[in-house]
C-alpha atoms as a PDB file:
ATOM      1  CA  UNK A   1      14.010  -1.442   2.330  1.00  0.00           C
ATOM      2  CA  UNK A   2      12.902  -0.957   5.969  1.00  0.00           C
ATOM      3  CA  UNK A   3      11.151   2.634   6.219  1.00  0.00           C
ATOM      4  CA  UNK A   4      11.035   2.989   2.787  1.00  0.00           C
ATOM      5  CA  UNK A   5       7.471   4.164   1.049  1.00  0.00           C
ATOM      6  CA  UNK A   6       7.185   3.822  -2.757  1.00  0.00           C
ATOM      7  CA  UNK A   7       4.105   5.073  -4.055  1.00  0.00           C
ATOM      8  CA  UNK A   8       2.089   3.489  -6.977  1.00  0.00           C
ATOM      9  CA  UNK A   9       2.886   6.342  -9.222  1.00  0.00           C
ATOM     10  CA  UNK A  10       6.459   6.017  -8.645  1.00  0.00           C
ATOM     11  CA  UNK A  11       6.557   2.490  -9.454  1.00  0.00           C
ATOM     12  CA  UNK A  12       4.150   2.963 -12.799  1.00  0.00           C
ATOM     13  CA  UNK A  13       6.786   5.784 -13.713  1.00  0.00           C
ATOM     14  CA  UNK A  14       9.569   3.270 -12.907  1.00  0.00           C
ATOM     15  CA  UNK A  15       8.018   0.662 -15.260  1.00  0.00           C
ATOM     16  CA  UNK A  16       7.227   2.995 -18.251  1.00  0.00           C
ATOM     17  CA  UNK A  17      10.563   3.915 -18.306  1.00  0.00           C
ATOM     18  CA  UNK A  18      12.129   0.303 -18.170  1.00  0.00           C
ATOM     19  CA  UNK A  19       9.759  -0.602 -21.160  1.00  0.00           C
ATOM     20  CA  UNK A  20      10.824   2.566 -22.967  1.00  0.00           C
ATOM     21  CA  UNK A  21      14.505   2.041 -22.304  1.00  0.00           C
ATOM     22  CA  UNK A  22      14.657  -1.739 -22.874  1.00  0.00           C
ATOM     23  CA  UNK A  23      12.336  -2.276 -25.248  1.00  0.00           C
ATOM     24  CA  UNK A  24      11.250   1.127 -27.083  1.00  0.00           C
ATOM     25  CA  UNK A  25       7.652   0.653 -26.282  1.00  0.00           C
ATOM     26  CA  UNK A  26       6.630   4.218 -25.905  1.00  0.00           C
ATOM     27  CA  UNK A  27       3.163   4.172 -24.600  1.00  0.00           C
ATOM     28  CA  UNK A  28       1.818   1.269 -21.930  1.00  0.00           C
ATOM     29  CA  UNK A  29      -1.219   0.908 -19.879  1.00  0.00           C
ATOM     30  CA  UNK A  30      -0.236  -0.002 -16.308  1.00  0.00           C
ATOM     31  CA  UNK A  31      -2.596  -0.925 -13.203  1.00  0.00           C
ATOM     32  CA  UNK A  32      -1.506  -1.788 -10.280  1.00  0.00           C
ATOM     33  CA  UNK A  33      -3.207  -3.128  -7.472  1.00  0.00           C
ATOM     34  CA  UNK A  34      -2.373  -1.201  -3.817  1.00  0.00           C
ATOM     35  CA  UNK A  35      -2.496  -2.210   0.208  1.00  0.00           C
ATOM     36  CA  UNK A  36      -0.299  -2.083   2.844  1.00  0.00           C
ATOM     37  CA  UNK A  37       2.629  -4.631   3.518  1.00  0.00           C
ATOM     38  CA  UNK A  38       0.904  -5.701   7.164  1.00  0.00           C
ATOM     39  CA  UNK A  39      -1.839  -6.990   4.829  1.00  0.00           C
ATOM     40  CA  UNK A  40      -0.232  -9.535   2.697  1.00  0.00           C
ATOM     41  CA  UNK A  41       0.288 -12.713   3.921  1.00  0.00           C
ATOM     42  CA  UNK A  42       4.013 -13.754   3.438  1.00  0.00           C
END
């Protein structure tokens, strides 16, 4: 999505919830790893 931020926290909250939803797991550990789009290469 063009224009579109997502933070890390959003995502991690995104995830947790998928895992507790789908597969009841209540409590995870999550890191993520952060930069900005213009520094991955594609």
């Amino acid at each position: 999505m063009v224009g579109m931020r997502v933070t890390a926290e959003e995502t991690m909250h995104t995830v947790q919830a998928e895992l507790a939803e789908r597969f009841g797991i209540a409590h995870s550990t999550i890191q993520l790893k952060c930069h900005t789009y213009q520094d991955v290469a594609h």
